[in-house]
PDB file of N, CA and C in Angstrom:
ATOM      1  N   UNK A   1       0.293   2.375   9.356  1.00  0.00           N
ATOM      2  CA  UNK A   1      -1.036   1.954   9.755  1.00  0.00           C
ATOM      3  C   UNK A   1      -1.969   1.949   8.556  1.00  0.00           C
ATOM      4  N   UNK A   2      -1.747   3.146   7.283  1.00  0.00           N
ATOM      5  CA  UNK A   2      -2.596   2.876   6.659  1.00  0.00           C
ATOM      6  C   UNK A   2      -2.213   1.656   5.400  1.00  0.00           C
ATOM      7  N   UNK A   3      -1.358   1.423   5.506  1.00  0.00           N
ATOM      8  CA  UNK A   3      -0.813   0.340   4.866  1.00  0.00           C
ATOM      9  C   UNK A   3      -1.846  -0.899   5.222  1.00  0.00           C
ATOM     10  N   UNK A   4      -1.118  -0.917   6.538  1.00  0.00           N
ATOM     11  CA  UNK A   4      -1.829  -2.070   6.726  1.00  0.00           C
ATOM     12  C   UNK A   4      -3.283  -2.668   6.805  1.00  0.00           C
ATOM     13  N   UNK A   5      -4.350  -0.930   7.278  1.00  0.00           N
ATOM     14  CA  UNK A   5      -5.394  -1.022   6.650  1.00  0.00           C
ATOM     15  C   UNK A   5      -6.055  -1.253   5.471  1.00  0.00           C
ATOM     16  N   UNK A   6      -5.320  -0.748   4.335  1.00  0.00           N
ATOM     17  CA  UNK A   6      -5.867  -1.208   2.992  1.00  0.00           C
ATOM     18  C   UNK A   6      -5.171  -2.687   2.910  1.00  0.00           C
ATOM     19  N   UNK A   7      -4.584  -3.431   3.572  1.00  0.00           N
ATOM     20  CA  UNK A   7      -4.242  -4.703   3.446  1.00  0.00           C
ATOM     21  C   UNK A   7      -5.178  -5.495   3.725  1.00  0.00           C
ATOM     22  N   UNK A   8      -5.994  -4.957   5.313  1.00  0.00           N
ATOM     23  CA  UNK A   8      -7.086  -5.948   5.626  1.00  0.00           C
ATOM     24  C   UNK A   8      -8.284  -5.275   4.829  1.00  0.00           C
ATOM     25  N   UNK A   9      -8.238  -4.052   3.915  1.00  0.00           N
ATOM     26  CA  UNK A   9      -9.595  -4.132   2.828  1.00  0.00           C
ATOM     27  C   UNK A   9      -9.635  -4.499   1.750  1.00  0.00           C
ATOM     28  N   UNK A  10      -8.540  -4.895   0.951  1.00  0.00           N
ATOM     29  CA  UNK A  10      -8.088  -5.862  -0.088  1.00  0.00           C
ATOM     30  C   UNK A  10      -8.520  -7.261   0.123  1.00  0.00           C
ATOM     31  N   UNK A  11      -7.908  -7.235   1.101  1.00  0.00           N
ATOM     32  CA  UNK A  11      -8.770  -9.052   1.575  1.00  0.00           C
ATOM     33  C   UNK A  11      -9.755  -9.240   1.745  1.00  0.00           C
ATOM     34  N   UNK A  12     -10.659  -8.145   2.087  1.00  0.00           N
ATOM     35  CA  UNK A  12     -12.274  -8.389   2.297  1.00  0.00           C
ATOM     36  C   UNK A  12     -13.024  -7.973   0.872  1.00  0.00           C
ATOM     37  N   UNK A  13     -12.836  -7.258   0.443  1.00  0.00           N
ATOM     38  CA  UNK A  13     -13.203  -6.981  -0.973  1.00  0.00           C
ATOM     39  C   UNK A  13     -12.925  -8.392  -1.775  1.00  0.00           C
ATOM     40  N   UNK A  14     -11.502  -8.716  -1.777  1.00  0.00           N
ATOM     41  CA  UNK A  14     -11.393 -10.000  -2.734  1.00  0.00           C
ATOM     42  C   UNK A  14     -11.986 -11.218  -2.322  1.00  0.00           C
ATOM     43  N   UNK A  15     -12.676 -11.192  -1.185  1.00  0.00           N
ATOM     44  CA  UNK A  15     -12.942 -12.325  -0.400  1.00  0.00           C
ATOM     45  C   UNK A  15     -14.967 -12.313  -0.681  1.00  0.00           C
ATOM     46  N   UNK A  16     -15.038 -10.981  -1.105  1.00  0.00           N
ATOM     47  CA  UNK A  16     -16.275 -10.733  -1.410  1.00  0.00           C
ATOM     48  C   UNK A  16     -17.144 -11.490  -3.216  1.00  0.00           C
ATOM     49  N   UNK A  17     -17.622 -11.918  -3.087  1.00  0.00           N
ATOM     50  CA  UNK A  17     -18.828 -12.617  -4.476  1.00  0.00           C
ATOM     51  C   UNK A  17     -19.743 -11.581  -5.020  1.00  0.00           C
ATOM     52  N   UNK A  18     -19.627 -11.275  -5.980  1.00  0.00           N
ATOM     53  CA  UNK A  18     -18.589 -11.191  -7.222  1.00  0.00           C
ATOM     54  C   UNK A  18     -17.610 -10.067  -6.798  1.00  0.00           C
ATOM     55  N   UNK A  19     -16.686 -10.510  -7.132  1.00  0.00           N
ATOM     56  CA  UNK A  19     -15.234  -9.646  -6.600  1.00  0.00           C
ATOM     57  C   UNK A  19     -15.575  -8.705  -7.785  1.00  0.00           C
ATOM     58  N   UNK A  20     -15.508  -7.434  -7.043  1.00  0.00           N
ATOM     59  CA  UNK A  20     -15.441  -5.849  -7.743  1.00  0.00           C
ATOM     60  C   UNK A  20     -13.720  -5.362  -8.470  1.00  0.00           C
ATOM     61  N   UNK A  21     -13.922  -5.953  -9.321  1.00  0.00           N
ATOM     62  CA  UNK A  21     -12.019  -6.093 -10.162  1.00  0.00           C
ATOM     63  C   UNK A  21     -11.451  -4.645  -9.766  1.00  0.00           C
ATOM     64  N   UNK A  22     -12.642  -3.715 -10.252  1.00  0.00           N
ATOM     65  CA  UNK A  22     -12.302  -2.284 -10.395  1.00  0.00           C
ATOM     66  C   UNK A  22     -11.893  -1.786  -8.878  1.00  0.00           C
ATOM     67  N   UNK A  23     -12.546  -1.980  -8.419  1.00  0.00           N
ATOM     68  CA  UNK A  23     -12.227  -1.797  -6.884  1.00  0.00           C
ATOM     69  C   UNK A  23     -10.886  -1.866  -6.166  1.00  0.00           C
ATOM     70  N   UNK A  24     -10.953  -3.631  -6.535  1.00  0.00           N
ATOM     71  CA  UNK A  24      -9.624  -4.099  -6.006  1.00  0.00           C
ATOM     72  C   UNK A  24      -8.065  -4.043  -6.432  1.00  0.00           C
ATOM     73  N   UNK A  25      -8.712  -3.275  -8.197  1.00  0.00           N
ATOM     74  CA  UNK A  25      -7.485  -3.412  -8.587  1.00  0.00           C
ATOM     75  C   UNK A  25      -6.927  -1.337  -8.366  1.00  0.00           C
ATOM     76  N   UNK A  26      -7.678  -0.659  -7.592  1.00  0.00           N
ATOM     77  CA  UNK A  26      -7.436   0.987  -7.478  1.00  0.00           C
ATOM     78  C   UNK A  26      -7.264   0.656  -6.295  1.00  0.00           C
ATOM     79  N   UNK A  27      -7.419  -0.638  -5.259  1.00  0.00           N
ATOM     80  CA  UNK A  27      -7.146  -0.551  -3.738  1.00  0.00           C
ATOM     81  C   UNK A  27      -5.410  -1.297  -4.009  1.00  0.00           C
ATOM     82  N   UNK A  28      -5.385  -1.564  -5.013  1.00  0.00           N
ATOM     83  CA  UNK A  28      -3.925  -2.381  -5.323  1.00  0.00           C
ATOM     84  C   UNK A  28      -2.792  -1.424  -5.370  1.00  0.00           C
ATOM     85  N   UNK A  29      -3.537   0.212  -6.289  1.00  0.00           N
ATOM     86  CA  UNK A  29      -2.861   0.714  -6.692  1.00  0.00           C
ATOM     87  C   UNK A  29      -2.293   1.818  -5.709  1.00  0.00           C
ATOM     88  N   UNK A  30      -3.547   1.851  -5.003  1.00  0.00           N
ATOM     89  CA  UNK A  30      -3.920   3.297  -3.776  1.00  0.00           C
ATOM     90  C   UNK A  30      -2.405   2.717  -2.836  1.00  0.00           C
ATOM     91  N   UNK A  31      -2.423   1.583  -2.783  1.00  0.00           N
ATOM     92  CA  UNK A  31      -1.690   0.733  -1.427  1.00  0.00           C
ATOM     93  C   UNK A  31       0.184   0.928  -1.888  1.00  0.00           C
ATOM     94  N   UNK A  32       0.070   0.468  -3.340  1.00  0.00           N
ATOM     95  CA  UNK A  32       1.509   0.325  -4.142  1.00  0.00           C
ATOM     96  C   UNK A  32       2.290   2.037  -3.666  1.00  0.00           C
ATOM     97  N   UNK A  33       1.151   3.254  -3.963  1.00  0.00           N
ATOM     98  CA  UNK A  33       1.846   4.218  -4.035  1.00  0.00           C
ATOM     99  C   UNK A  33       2.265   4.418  -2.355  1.00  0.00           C
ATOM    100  N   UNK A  34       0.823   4.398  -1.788  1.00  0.00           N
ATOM    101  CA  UNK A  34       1.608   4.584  -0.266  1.00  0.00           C
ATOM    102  C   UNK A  34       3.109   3.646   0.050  1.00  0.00           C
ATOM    103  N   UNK A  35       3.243   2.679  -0.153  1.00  0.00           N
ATOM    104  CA  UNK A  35       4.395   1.779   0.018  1.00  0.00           C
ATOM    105  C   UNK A  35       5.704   2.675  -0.477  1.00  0.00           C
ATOM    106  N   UNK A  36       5.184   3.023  -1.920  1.00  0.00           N
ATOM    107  CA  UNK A  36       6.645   3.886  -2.348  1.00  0.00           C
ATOM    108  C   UNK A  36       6.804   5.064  -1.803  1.00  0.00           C
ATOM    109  N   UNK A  37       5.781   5.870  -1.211  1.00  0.00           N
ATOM    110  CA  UNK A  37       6.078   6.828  -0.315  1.00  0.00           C
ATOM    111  C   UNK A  37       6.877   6.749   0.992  1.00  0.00           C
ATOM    112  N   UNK A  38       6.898   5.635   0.982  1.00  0.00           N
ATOM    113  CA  UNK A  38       7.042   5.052   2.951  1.00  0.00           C
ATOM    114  C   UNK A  38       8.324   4.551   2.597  1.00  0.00           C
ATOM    115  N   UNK A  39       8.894   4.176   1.337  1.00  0.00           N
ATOM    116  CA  UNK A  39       9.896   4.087   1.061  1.00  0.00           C
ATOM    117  C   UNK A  39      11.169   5.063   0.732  1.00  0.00           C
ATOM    118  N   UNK A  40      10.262   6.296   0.177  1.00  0.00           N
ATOM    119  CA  UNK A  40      10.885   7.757  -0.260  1.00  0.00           C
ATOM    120  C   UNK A  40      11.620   8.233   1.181  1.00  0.00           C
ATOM    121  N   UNK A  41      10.413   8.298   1.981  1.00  0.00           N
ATOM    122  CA  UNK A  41      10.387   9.083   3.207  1.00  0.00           C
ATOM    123  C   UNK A  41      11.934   8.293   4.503  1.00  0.00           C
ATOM    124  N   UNK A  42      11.525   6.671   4.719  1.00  0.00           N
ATOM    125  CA  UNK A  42      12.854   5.810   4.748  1.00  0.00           C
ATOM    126  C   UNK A  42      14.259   6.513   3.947  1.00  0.00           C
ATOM    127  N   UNK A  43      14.154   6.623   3.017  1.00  0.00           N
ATOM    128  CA  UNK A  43      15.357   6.660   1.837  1.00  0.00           C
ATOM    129  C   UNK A  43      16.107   8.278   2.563  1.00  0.00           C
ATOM    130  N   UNK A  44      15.085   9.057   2.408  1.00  0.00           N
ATOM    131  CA  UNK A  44      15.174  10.290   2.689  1.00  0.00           C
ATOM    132  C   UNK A  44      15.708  10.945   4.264  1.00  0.00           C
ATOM    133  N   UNK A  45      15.359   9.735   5.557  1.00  0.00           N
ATOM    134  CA  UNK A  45      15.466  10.089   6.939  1.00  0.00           C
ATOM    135  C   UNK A  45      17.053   9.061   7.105  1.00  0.00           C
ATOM    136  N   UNK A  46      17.421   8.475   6.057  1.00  0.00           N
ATOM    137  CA  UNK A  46      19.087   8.295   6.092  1.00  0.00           C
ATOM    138  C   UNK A  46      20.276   9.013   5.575  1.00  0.00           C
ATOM    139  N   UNK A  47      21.430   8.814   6.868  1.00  0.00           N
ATOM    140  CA  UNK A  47      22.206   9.784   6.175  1.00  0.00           C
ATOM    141  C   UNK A  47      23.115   9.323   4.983  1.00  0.00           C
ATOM    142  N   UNK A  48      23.353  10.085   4.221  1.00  0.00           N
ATOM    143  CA  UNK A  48      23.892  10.296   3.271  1.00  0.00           C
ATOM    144  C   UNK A  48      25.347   9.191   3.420  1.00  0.00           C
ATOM    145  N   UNK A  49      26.469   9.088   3.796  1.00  0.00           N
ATOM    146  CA  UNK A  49      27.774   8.325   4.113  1.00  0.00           C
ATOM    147  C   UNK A  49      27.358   7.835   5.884  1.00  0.00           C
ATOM    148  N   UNK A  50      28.093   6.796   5.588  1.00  0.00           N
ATOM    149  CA  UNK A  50      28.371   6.372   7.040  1.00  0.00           C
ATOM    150  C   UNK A  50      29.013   6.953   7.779  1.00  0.00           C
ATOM    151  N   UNK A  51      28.668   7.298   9.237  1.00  0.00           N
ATOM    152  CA  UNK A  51      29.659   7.925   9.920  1.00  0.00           C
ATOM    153  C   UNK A  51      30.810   7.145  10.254  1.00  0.00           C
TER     154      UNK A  51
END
């Protein structure tokens, strides 16, 4: 969910005159890490060999 929230505030920020670079580019970054977390956590809730 919060993924997808900073998805629809990326778009409104960039959609905003004069686009705030700084902003958008720490909402780029804030978003990248959650993703690799959500990926850790995935990686981590599989088992090890196939049964």
């Amino acid at each position: 969910m919060e993924h997808a929230d900073l998805d629809g505030l990326i778009d409104r920020v960039s959609g905003m005159l004069p686009v705030d670079e700084l902003q958008l580019q720490r909402l780029k970054k804030r978003r990248l890490a959650l993703k690799d977390r959500i990926a850790r956590l995935e990686q981590a809730s599989e088992p090890d060999e196939p049964a």
